[in-house]
Protein backbone atom coordinates (compact mmCIF):
# COMPACT_ATOMS: atom_id res chain seq x y z
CA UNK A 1 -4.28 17.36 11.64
CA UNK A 2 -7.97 16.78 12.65
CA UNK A 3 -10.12 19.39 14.38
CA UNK A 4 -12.07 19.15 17.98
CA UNK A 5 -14.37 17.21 16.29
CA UNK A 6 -12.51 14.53 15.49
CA UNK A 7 -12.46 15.79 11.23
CA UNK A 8 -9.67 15.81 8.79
CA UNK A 9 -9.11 18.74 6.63
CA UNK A 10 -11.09 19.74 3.68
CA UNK A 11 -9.06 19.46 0.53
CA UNK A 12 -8.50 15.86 1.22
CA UNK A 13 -9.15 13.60 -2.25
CA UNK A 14 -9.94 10.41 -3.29
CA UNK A 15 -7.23 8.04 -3.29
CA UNK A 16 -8.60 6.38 -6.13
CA UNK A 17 -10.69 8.78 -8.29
CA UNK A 18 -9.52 12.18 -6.93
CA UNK A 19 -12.25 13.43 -6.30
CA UNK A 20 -12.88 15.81 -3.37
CA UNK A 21 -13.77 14.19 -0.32
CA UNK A 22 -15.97 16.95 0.83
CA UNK A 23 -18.13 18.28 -1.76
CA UNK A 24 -19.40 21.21 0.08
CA UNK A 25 -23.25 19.17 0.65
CA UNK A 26 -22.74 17.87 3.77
CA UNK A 27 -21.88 19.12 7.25
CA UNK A 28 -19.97 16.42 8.61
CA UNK A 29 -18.77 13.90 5.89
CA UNK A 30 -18.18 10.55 7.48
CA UNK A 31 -15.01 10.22 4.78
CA UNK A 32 -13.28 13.02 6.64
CA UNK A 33 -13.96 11.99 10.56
CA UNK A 34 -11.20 10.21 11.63
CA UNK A 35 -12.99 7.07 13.26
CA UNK A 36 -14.31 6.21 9.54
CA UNK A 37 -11.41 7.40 7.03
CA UNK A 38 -10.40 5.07 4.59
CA UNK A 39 -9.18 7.23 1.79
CA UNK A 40 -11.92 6.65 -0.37
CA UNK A 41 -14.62 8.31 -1.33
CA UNK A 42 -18.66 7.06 -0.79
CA UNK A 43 -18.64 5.37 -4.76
CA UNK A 44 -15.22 4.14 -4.51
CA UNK A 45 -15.28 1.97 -0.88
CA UNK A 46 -18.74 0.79 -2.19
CA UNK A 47 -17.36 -0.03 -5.67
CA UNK A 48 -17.53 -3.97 -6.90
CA UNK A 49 -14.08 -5.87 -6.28
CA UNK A 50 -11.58 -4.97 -8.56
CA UNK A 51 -7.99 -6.31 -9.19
CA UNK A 52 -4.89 -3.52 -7.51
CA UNK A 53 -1.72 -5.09 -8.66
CA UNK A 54 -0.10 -8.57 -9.78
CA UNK A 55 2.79 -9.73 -8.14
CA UNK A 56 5.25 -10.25 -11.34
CA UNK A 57 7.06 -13.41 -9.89
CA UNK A 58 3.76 -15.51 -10.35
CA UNK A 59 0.88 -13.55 -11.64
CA UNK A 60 -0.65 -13.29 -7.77
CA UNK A 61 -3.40 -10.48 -8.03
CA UNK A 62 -4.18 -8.56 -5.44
CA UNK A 63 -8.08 -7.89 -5.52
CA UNK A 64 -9.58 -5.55 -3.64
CA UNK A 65 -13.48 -6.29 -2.25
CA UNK A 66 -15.93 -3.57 -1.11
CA UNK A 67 -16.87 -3.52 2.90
CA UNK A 68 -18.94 -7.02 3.30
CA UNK A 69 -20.75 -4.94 6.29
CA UNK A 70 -20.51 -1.15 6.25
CA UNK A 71 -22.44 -0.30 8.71
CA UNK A 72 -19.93 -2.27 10.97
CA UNK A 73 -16.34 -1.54 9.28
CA UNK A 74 -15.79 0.55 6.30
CA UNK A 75 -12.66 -0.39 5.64
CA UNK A 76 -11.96 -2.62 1.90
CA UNK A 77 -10.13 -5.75 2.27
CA UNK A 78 -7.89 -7.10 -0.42
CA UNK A 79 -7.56 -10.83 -1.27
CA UNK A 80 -5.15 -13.22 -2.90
CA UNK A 81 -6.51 -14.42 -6.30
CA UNK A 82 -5.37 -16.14 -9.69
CA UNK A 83 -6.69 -15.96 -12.92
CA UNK A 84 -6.81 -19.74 -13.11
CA UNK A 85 -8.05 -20.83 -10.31
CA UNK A 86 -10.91 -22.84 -10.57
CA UNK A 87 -12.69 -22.04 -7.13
CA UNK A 88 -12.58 -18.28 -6.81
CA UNK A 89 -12.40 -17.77 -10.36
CA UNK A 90 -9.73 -14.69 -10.12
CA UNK A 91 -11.91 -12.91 -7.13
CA UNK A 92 -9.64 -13.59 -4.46
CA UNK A 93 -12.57 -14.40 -1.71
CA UNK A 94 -16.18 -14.75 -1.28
CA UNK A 95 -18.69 -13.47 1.94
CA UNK A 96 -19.47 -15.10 4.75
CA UNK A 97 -21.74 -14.50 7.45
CA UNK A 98 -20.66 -14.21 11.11
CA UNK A 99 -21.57 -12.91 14.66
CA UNK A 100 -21.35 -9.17 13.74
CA UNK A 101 -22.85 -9.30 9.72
CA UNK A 102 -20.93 -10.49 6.90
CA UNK A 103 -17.62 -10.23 5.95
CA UNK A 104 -15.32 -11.79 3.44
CA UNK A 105 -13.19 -14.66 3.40
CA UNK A 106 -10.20 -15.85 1.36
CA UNK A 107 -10.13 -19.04 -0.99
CA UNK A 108 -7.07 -21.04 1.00
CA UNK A 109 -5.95 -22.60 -2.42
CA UNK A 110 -5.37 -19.44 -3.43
CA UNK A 111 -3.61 -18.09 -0.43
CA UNK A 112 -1.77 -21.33 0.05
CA UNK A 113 -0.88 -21.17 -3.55
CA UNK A 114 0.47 -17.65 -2.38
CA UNK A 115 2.65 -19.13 0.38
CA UNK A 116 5.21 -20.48 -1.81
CA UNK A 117 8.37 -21.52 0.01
CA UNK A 118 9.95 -18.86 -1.07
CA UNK A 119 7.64 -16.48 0.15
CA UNK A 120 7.80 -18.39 3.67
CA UNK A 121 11.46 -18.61 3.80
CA UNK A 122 11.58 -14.81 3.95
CA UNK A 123 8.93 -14.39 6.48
CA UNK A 124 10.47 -16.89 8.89
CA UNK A 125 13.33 -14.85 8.35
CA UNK A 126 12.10 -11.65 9.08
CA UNK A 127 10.21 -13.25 12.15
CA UNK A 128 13.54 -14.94 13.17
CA UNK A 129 15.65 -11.48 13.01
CA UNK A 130 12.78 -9.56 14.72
CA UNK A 131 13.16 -12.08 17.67
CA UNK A 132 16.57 -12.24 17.67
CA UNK A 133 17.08 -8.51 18.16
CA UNK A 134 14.61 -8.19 20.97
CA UNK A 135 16.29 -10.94 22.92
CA UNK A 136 19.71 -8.58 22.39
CA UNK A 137 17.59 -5.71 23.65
CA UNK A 138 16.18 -7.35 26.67
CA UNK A 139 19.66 -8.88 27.59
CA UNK A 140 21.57 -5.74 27.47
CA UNK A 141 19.03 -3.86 29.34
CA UNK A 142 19.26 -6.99 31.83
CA UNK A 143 22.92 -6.76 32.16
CA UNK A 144 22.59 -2.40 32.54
CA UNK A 145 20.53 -3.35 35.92
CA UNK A 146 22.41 -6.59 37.09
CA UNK A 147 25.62 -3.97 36.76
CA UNK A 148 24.06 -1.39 39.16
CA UNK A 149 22.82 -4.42 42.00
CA UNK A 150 24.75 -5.40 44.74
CA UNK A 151 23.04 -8.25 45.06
CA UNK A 152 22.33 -10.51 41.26
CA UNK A 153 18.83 -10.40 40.86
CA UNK A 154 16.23 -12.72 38.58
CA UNK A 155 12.79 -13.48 37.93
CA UNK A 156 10.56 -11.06 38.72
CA UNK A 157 12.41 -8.87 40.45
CA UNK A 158 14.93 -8.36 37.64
CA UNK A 159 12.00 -7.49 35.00
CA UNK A 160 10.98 -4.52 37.59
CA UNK A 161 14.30 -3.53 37.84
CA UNK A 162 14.62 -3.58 33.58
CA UNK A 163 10.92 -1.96 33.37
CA UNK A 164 12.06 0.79 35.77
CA UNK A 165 14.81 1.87 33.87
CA UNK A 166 14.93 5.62 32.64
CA UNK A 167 14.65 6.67 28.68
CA UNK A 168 17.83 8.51 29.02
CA UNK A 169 19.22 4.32 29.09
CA UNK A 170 16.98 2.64 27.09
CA UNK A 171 16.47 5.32 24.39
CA UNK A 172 20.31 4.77 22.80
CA UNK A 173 20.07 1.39 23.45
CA UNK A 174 17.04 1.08 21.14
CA UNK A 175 17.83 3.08 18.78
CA UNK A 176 21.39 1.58 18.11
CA UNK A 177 19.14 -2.12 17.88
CA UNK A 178 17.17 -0.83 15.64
CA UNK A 179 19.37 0.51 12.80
CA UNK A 180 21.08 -2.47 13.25
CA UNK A 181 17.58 -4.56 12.52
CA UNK A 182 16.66 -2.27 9.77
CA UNK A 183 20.01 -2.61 8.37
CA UNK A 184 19.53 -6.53 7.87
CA UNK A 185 15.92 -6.70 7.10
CA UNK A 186 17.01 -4.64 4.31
CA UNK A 187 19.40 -7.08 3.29
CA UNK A 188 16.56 -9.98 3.62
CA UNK A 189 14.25 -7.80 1.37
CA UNK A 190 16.70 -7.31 -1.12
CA UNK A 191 17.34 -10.74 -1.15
CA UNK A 192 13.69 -11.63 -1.66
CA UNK A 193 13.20 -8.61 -3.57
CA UNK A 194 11.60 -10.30 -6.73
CA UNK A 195 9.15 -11.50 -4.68
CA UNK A 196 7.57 -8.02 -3.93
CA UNK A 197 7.41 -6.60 -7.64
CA UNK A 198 4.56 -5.89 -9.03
CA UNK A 199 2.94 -4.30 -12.16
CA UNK A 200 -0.40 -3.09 -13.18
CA UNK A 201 -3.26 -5.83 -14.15
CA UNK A 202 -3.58 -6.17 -17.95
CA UNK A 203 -7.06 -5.46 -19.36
CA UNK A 204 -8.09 -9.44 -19.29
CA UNK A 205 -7.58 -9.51 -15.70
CA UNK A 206 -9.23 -6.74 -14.98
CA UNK A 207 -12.27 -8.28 -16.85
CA UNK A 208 -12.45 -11.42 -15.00
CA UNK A 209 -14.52 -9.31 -11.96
């Protein structure tokens, strides 16, 4: 997709205006090298913070902040914020200054505020099946070498023997562990599902930045 140089393909557009990326002016558009893409145009990543999308299940809006230091990551950041608060005020986080130039930090009452149980229930649950299903992983491709020893091996000798394994082994192995993850981490998001809608930000919410 991106040349010797490192460059994306002209014809690429702003993923929030539209607009052209490369507007025939300059040579090498830093929007289109690959190091610095962000999707955005110049106006856009610099734009002032501005609200995405509110979670429905309790009016959390995601605001999005311009790059506290450009000239050391381009990238946006987005932010937890709520129209009442009475620290951030609905925008989400504020700038601090660190080692390598500013950069911006989240209000923790709003983020904590965020963390409902609810909200931590499913992510302990979705860290609790991850683990799960690499333990099953590990201990079937431990029991694939133990099968092929003469002799039982453990410690660090086993983990060699498991890391030296071939793809055509491992390869069905993984991929039968993971449908089987995806399968019920679909089930957990389903579950949780109301907890990921979200709708557009009405006009007073976008006025509060």
């Amino acid at each position: 997709m991106m040349d010797e140089r490192g460059m994306l393909p002209k014809g690429l557009k702003c993923q929030r205006c539209g607009k052209e990326l490369d507007d025939g002016t300059r040579g090498y558009p830093a929007e289109l090298y690959a190091g610095t893409y962000t999707g955005l145009c110049y106006a856009c990543t610099g734009a002032g913070p501005y609200v995405v999308r509110v979670h429905v299940y309790d009016d959390a809006m995601v605001v999005s902040h311009p790059p506290a230091c450009p000239s050391w990551r381009r990238d946006r950041t987005e932010h937890f914020a709520y129209a009442d608060c009475d620290q951030c005020h609905g925008r989400g986080a504020f700038k601090r200054w660190g080692r390598n130039g500013h950069y911006m930090d989240y209000y923790k009452a709003c983020l904590d505020r965020f963390m409902c149980p609810d909200r931590r229930e499913r992510d302990s649950a979705n860290r609790v099946l991850m683990k799960t299903y690499q333990r099953k992983f590990i201990a079937e491709l431990r029991s694939i070498v133990q099968a092929r020893q003469a002799v039982k091996l453990s410690g660090v000798k086993l983990d060699e023997a498991v890391d030296a394994l071939c793809d055509d082994d491992v390869q069905p192995i993984r991929e039968r562990f993971q449908a089987q993850y995806e399968t019920e981490r679909a089930e957990i998001e389903q579950k949780y599902a109301h907890l990921s809608e979200t709708r557009e930000p009405t006009d007073d919410e976008r006025q509060l930045l």
